[in-house]
C-alpha atoms as a PDB file:
ATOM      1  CA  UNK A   1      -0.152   9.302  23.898  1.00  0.00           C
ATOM      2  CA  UNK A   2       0.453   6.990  26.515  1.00  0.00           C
ATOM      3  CA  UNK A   3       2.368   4.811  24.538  1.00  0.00           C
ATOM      4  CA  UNK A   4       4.707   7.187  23.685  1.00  0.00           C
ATOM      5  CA  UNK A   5       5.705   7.849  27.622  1.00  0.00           C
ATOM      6  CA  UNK A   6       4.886   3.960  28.585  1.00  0.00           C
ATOM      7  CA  UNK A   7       8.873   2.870  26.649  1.00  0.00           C
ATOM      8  CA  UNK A   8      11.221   4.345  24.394  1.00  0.00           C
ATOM      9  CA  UNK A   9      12.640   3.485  21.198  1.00  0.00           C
ATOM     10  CA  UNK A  10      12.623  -0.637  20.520  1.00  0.00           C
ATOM     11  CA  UNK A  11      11.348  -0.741  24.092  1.00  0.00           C
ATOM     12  CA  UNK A  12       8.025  -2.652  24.425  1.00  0.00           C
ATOM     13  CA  UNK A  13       4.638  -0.362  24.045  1.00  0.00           C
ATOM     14  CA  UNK A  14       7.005   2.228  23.028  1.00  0.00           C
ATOM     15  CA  UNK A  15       6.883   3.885  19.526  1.00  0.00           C
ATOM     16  CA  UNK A  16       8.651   1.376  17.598  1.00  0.00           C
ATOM     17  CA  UNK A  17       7.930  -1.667  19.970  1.00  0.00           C
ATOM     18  CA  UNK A  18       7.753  -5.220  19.138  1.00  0.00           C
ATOM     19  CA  UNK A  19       4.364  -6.035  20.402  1.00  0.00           C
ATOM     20  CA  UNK A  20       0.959  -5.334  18.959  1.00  0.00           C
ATOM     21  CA  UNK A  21       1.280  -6.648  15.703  1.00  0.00           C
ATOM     22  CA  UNK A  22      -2.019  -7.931  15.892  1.00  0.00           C
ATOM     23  CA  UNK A  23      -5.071  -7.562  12.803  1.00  0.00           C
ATOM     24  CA  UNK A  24      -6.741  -4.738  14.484  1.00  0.00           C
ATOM     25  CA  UNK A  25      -3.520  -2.621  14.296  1.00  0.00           C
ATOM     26  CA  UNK A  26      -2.562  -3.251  10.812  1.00  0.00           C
ATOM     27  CA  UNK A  27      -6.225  -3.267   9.609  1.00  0.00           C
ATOM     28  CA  UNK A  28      -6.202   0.475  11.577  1.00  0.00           C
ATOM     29  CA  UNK A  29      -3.294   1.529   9.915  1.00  0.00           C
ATOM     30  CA  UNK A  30      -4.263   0.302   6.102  1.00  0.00           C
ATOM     31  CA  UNK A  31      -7.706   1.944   6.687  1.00  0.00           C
ATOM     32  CA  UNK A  32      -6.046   5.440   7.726  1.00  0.00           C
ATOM     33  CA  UNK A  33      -3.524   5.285   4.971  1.00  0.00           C
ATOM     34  CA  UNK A  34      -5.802   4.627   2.655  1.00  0.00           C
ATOM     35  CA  UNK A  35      -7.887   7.150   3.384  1.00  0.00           C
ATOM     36  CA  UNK A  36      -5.259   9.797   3.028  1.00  0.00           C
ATOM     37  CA  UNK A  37      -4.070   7.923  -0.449  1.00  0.00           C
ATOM     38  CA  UNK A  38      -6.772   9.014  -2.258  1.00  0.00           C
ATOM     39  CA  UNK A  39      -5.783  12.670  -2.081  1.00  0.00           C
ATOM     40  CA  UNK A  40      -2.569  11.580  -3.825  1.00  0.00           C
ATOM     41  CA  UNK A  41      -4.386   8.811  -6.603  1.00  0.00           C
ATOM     42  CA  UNK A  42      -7.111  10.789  -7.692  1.00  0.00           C
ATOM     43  CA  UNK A  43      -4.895  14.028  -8.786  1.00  0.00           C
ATOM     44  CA  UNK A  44      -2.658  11.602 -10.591  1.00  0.00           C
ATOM     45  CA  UNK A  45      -5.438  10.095 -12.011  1.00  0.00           C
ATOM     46  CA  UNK A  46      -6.742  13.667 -13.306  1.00  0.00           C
ATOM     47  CA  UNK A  47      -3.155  14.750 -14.346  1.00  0.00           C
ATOM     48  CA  UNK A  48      -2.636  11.511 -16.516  1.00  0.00           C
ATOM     49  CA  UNK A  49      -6.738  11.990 -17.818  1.00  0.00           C
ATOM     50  CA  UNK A  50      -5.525  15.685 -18.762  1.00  0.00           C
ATOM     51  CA  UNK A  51      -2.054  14.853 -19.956  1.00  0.00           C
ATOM     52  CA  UNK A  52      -4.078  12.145 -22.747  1.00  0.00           C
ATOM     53  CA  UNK A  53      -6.291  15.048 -23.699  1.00  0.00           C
ATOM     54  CA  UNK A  54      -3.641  17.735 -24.647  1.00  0.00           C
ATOM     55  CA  UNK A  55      -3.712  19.511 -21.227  1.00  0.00           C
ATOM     56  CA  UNK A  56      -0.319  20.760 -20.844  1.00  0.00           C
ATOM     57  CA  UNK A  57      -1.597  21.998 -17.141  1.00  0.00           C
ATOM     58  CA  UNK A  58      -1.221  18.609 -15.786  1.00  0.00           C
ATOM     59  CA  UNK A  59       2.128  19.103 -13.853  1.00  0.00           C
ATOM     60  CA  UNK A  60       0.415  20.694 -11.000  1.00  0.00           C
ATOM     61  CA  UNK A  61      -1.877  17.815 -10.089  1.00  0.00           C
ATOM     62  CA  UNK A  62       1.541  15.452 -10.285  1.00  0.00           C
ATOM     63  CA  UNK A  63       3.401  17.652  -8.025  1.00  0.00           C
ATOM     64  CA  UNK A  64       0.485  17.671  -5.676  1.00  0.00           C
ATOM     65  CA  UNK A  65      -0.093  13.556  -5.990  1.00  0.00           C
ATOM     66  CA  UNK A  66       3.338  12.767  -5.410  1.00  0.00           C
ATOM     67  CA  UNK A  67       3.880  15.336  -2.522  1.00  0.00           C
ATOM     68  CA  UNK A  68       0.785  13.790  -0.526  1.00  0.00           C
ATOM     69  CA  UNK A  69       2.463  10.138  -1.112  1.00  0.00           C
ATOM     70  CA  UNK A  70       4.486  10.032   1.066  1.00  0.00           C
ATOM     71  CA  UNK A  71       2.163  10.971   4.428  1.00  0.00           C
ATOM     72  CA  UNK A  72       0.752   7.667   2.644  1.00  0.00           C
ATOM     73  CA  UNK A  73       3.390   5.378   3.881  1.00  0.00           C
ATOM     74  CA  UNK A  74       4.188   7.471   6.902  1.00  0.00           C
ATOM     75  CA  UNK A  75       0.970   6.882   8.362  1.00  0.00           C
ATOM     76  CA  UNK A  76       0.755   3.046   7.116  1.00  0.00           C
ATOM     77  CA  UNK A  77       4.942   2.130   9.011  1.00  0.00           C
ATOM     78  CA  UNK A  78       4.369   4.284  11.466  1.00  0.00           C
ATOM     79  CA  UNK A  79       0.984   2.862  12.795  1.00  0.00           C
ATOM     80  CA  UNK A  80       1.753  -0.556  12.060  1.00  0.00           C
ATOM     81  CA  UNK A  81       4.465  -0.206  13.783  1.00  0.00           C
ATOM     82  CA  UNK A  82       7.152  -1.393  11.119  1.00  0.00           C
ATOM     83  CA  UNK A  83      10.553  -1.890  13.158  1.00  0.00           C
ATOM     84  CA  UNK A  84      12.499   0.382  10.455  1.00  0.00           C
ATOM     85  CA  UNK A  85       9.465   2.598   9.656  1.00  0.00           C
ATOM     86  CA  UNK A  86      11.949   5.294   8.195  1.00  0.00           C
ATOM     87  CA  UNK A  87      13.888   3.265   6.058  1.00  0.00           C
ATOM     88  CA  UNK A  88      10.530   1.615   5.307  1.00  0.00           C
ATOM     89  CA  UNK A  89       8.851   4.935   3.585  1.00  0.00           C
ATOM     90  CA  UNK A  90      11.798   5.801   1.599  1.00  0.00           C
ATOM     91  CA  UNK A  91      12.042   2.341   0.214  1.00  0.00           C
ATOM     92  CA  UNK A  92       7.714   2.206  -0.518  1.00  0.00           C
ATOM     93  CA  UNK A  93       8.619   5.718  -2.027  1.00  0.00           C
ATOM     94  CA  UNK A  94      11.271   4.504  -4.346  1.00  0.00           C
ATOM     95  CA  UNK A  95       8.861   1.708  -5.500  1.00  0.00           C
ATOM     96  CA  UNK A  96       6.173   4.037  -6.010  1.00  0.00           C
ATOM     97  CA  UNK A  97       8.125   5.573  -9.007  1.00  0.00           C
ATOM     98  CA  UNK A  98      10.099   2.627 -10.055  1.00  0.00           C
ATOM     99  CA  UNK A  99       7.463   0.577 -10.557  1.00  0.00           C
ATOM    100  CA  UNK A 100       4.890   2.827 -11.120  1.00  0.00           C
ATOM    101  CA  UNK A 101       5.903   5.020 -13.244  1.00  0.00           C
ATOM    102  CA  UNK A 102       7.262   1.997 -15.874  1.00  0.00           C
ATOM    103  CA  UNK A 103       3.908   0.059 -15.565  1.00  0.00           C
ATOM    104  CA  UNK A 104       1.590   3.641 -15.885  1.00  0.00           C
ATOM    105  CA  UNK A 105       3.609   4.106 -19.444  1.00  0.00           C
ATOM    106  CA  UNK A 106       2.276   0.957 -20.833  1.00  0.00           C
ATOM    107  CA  UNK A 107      -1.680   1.452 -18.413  1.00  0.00           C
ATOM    108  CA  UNK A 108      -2.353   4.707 -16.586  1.00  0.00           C
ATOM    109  CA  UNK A 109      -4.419   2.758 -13.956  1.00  0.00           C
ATOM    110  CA  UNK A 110      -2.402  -0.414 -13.709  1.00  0.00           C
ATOM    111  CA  UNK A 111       0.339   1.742 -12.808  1.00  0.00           C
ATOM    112  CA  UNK A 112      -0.662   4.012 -10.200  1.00  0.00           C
ATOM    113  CA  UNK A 113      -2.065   0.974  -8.554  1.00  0.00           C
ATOM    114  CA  UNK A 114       1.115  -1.002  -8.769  1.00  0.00           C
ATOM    115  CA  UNK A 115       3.053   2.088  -7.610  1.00  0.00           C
ATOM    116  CA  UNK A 116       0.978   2.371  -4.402  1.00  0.00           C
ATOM    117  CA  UNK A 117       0.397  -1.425  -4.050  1.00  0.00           C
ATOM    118  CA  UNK A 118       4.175  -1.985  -4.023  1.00  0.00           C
ATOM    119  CA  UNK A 119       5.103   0.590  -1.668  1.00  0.00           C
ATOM    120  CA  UNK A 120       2.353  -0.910   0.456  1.00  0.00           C
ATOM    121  CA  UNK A 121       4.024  -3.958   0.790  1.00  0.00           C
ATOM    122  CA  UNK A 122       7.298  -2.762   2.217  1.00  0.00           C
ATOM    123  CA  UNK A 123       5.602   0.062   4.033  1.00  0.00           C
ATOM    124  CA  UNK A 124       3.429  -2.378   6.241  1.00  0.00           C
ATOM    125  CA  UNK A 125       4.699  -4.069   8.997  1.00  0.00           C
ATOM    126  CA  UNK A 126       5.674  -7.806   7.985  1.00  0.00           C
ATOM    127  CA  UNK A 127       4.400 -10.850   9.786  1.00  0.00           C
ATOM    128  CA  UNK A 128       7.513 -12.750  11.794  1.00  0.00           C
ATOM    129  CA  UNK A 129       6.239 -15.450   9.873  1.00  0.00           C
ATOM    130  CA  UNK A 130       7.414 -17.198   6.864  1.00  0.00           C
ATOM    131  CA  UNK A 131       8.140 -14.777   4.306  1.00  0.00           C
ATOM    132  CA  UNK A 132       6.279 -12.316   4.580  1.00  0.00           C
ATOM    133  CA  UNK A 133       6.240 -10.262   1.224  1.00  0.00           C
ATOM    134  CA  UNK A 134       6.239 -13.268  -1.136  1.00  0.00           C
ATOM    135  CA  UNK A 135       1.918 -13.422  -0.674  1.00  0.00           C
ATOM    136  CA  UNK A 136       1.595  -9.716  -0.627  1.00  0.00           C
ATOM    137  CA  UNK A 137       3.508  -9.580  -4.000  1.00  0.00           C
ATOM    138  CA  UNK A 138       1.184 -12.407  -5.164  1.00  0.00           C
ATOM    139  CA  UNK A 139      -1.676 -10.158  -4.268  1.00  0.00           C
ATOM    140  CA  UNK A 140      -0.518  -7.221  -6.232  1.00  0.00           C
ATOM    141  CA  UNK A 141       0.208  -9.082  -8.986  1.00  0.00           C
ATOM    142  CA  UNK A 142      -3.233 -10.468  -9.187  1.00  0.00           C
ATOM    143  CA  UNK A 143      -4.974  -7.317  -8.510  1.00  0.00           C
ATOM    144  CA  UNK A 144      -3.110  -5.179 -11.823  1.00  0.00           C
ATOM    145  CA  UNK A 145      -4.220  -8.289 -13.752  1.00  0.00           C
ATOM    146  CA  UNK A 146      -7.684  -8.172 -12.570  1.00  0.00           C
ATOM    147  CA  UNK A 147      -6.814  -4.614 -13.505  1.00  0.00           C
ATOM    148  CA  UNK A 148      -6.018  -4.806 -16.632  1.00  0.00           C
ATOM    149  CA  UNK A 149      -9.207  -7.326 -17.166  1.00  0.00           C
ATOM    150  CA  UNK A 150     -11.781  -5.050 -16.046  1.00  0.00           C
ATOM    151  CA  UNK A 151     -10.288  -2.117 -18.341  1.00  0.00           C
ATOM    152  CA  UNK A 152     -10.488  -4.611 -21.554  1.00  0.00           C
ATOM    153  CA  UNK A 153     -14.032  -5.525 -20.955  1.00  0.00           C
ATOM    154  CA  UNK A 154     -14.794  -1.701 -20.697  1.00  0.00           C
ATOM    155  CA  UNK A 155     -15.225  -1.165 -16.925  1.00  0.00           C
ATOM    156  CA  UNK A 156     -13.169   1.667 -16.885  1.00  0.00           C
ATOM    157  CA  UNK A 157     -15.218   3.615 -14.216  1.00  0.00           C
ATOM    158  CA  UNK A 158     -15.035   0.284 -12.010  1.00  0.00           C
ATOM    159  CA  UNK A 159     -11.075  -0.204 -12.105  1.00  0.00           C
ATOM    160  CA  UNK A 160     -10.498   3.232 -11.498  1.00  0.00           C
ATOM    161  CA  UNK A 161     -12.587   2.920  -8.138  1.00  0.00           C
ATOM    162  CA  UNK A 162     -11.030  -0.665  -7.289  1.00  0.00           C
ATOM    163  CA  UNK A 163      -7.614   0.832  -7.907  1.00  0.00           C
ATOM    164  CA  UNK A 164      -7.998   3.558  -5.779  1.00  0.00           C
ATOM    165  CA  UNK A 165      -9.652   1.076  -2.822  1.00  0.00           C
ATOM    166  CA  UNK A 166      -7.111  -1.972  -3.288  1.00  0.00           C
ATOM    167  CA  UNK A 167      -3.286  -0.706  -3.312  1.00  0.00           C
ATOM    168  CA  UNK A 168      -3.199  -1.039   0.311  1.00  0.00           C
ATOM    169  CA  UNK A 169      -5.730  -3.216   1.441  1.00  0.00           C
ATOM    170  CA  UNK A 170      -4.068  -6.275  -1.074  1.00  0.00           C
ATOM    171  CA  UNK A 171      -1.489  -6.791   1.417  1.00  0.00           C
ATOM    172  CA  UNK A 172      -4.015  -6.565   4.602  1.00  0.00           C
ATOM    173  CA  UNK A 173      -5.378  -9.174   2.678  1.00  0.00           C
ATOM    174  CA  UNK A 174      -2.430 -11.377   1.745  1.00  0.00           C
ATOM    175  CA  UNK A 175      -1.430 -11.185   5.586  1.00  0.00           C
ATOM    176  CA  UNK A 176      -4.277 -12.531   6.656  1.00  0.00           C
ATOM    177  CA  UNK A 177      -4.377 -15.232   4.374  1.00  0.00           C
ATOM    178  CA  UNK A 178      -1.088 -16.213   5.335  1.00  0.00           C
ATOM    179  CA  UNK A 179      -2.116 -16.255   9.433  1.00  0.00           C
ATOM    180  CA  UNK A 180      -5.037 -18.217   7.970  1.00  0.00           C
ATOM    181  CA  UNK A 181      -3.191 -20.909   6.017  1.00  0.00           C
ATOM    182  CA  UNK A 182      -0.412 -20.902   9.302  1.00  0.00           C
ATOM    183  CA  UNK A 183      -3.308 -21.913  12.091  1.00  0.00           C
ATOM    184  CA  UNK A 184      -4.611 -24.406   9.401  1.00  0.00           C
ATOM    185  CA  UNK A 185      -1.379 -26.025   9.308  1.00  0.00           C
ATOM    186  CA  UNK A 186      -1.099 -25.978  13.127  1.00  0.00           C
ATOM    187  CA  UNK A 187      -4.570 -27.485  13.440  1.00  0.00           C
ATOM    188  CA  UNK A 188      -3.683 -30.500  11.387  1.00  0.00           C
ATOM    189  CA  UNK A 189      -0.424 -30.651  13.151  1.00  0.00           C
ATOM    190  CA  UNK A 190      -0.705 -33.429  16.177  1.00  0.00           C
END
């Protein structure tokens, strides 16, 4: 709470402040959004299972998945401190069902996790670096492949878990890749 009072708006410490964009924030804030998005996956999960078996009592379990997705991506721009946090969640939201819904017609699995994944990516705080979505991207991409690999050799039970673990943490990942391969290339620098 005390770095609510300590600025304002945009003002350093304050809610939305420019400092502290360091790996033990955003690794804080991926953990603690992913946590709460697995009460939203696994009910879409069950809805889609249901929906392939004949249940027509699936509808509840969407309403409920998609209701708890957005406290998803409130928690993840909010405590990573994204500069536009609002405009953030509405825009992870809108790729949630634009590309997840699209990709889930063609895989269930792949789908939700691309949904979730790519929402992730806008949700999170970017690095001042480079650009800073073009690795995270990468990351999802190679994730609903690996995805889609694991399904076609019969792991089902193994991509649902990974799906449910990964949408969020591929772009903790592909940030700190990218801070990785930036000090490399300021080592070998003279």
């Amino acid at each position: 709470m005390t770095g609510l009072r300590r600025g304002g708006v945009g003002e350093p410490g304050g809610l939305f402040g420019s400092e502290d964009n360091t790996p033990r924030r955003r690794w804080l804030a991926l953990i603690l959004a992913s946590l709460v998005l697995q009460f939203s996956y696994w009910p879409l999960i069950a809805a889609m299972t249901a929906s392939l078996d004949g249940d027509d009592a699936s509808g509840a379990a969407v309403a409920l998945g998609l209701a708890l997705a957005p406290i998803t991506f409130v928690l993840l721009a909010f405590l990573s401190r994204h500069p536009r946090a609002p405009g953030a969640v509405l825009k992870a939201m809108a790729l949630l069902l634009l590309v997840g819904m699209p990709v889930a017609l063609l895989n269930t699995i792949v789908g939700i996790f691309a949904g979730y994944a790519a929402g992730g990516v806008v949700a999170l705080r970017p690095l001042p670096e480079g650009r800073p979505y073009r690795p995270r991207v990468i990351g999802v991409a190679v994730v609903a492949g690996y995805l889609f690999v694991l399904q076609v050799v019969g792991a089902l039970e193994f991509a649902l878990l990974s799906a449910a673990a990964l949408p969020l943490a591929v772009s903790g990942i592909a940030d700190e890749a990218m801070l990785g391969r930036a000090a490399a290339r300021s080592d070998d620098t003279p």
